[in-house]
N, C-alpha and C. Protein backbone atom coordinates (compact mmCIF):
# COMPACT_ATOMS: atom_id res chain seq x y z
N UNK A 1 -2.71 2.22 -0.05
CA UNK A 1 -2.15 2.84 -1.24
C UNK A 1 -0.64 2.95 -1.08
N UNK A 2 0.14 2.19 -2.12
CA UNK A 2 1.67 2.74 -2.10
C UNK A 2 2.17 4.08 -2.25
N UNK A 3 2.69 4.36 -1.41
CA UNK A 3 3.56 5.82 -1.67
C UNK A 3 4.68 5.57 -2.13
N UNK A 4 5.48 6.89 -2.76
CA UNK A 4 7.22 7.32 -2.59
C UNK A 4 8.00 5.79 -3.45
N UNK A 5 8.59 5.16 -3.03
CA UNK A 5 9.33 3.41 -3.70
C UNK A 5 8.37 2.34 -3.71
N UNK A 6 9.07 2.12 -5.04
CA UNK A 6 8.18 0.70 -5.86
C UNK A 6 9.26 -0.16 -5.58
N UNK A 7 9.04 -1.56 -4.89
CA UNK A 7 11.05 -2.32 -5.34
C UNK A 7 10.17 -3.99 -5.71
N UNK A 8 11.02 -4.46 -6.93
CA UNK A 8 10.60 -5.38 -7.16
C UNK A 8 11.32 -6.57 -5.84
N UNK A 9 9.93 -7.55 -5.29
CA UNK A 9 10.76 -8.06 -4.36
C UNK A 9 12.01 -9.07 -4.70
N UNK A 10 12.04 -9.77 -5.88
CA UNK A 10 12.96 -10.31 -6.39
C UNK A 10 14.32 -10.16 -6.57
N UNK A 11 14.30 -9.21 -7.29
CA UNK A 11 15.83 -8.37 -7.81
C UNK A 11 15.94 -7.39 -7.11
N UNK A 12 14.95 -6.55 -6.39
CA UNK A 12 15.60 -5.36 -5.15
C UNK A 12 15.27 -4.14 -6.88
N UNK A 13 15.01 -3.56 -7.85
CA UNK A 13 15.05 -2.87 -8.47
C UNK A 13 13.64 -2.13 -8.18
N UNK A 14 14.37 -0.14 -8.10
CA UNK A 14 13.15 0.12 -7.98
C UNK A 14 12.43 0.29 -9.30
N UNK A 15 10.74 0.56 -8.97
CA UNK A 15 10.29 0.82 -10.27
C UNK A 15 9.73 1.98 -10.17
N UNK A 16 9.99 2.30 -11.57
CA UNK A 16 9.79 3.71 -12.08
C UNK A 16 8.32 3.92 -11.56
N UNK A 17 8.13 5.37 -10.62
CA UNK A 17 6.87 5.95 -10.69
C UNK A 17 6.47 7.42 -10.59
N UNK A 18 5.54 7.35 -11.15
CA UNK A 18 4.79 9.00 -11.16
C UNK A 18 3.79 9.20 -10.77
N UNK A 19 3.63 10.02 -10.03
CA UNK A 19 2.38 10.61 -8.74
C UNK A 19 1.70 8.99 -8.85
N UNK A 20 2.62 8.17 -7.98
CA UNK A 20 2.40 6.75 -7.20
C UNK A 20 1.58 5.87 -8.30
N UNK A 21 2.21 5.79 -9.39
CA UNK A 21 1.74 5.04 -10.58
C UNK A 21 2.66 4.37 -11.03
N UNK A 22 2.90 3.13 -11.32
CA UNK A 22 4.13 2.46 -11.87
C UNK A 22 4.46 2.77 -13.06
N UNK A 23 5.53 3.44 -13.17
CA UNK A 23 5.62 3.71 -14.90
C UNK A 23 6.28 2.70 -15.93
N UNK A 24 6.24 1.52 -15.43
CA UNK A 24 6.89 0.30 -16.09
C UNK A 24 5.71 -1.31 -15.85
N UNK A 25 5.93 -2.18 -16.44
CA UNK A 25 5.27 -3.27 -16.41
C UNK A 25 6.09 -3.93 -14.61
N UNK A 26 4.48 -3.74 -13.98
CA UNK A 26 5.01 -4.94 -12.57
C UNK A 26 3.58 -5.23 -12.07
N UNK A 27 4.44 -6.81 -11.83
CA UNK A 27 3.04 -7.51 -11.55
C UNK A 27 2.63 -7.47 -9.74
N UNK A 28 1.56 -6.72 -8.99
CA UNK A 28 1.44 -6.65 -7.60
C UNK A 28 0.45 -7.90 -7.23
N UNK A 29 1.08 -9.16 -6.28
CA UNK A 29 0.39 -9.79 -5.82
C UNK A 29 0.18 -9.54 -4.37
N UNK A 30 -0.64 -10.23 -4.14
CA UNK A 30 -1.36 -9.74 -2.55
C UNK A 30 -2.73 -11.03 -2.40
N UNK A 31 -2.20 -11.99 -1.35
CA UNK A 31 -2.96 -12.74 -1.21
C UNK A 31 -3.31 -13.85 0.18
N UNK A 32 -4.57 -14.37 0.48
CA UNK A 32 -4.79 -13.88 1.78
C UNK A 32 -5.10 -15.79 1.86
N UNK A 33 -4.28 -16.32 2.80
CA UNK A 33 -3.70 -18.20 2.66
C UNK A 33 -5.28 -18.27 3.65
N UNK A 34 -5.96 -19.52 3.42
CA UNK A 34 -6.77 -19.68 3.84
C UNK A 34 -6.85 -20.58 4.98
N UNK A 35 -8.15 -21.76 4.98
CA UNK A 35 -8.10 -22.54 6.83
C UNK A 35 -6.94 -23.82 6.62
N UNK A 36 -7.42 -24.04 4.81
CA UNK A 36 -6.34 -25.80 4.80
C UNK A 36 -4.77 -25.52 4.51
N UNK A 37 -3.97 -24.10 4.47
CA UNK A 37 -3.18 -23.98 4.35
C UNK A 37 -2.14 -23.26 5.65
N UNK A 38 -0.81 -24.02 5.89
CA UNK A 38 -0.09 -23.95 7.21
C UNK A 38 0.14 -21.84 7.29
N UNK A 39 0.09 -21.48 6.52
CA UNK A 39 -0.09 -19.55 6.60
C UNK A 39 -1.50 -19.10 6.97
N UNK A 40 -2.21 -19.84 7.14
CA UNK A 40 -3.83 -19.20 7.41
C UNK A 40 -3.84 -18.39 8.01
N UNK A 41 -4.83 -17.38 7.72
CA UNK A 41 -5.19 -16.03 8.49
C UNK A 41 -3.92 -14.92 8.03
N UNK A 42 -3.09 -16.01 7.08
CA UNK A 42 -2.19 -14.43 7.02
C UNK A 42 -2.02 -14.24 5.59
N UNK A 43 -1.53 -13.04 5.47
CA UNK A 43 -1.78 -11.89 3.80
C UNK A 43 -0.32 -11.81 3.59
N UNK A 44 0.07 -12.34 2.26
CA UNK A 44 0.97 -12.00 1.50
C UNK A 44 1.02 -11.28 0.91
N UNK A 45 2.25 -10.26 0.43
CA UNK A 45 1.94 -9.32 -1.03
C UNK A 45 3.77 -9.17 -1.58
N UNK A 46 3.81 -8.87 -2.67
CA UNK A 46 4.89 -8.54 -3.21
C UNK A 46 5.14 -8.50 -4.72
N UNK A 47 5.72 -7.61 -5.16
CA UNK A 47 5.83 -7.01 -6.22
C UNK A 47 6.95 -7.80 -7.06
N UNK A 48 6.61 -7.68 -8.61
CA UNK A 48 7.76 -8.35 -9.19
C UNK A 48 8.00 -7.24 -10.58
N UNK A 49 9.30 -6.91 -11.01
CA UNK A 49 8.96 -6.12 -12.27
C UNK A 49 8.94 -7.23 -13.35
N UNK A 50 8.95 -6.42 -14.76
CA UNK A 50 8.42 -7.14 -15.59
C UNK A 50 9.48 -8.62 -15.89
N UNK A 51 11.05 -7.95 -16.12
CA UNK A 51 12.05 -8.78 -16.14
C UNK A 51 12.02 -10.32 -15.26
N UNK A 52 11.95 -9.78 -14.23
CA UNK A 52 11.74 -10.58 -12.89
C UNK A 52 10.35 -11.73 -13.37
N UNK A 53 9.34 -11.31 -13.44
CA UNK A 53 7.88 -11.94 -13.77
C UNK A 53 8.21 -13.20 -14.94
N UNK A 54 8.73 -12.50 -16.46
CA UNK A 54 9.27 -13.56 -17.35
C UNK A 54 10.00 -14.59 -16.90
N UNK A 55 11.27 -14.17 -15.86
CA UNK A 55 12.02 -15.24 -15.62
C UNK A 55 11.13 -16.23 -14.67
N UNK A 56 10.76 -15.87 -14.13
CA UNK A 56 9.96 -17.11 -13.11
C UNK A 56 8.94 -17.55 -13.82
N UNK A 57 8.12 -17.34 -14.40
CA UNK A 57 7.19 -17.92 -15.60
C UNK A 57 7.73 -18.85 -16.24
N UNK A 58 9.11 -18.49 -17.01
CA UNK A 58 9.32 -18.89 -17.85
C UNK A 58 9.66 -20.63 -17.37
N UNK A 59 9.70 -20.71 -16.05
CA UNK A 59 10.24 -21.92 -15.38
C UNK A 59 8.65 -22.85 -14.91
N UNK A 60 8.01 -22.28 -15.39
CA UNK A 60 6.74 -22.98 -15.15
C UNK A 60 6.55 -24.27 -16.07
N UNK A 61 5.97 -25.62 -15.40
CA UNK A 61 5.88 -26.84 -16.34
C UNK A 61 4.25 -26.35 -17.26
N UNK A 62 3.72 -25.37 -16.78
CA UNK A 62 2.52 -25.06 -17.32
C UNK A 62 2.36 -23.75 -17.34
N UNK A 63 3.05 -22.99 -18.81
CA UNK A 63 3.01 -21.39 -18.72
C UNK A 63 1.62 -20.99 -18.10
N UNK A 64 1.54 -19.52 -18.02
CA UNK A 64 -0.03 -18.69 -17.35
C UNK A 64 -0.81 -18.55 -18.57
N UNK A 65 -1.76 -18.82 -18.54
CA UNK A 65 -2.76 -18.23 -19.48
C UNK A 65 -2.79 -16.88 -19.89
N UNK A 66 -2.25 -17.16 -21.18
CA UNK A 66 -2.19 -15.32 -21.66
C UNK A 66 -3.56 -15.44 -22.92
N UNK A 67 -4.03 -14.17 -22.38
CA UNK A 67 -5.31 -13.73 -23.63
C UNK A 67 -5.41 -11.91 -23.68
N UNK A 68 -5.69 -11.83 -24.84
CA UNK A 68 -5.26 -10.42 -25.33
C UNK A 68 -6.26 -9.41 -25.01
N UNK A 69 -6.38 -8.06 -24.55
CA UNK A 69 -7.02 -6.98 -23.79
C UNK A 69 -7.50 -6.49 -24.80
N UNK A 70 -8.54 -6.53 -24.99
CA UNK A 70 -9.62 -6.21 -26.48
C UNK A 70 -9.86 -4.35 -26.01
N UNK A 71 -10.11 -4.57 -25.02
CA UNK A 71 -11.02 -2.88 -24.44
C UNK A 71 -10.47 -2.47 -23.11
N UNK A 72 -9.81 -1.21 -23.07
CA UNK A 72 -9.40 -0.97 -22.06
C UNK A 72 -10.67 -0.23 -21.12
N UNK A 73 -10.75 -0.41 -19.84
CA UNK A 73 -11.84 -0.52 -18.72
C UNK A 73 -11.18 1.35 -18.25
């Protein structure tokens, strides 16, 4: 569980939080390289805020699949 600072790893900006809740749009990845890849066995993670997220997207030859949140869980 994150405590205390949110920092986007990109731009270094922290993000806004309240009792350890992001109070702004950021995307948290965290992901674990497998046997055919030269990082195997090891876990990535890092945070991007929202600003940060658009700009690197936006450089994609194949935007992300966006589909709209009918029901919140």
């Amino acid at each position: 569980m994150r405590k205390y600072s949110l920092f986007c790893n990109m731009c270094g900006k922290e993000i806004k939080m309240e009792k350890n809740v992001a109070r702004e749009g950021v995307l948290a990845v965290e992901h674990t390289w497998g046997y055919f890849s030269e990082k195997d066995g090891e876990i990535h993670s890092f945070d991007l805020c929202e600003q940060c997220y658009d700009h690197l997207t936006a450089q994609f030859k194949i935007p992300p699949a966006i589909k709209k949140q009918t029901e919140y869980l």
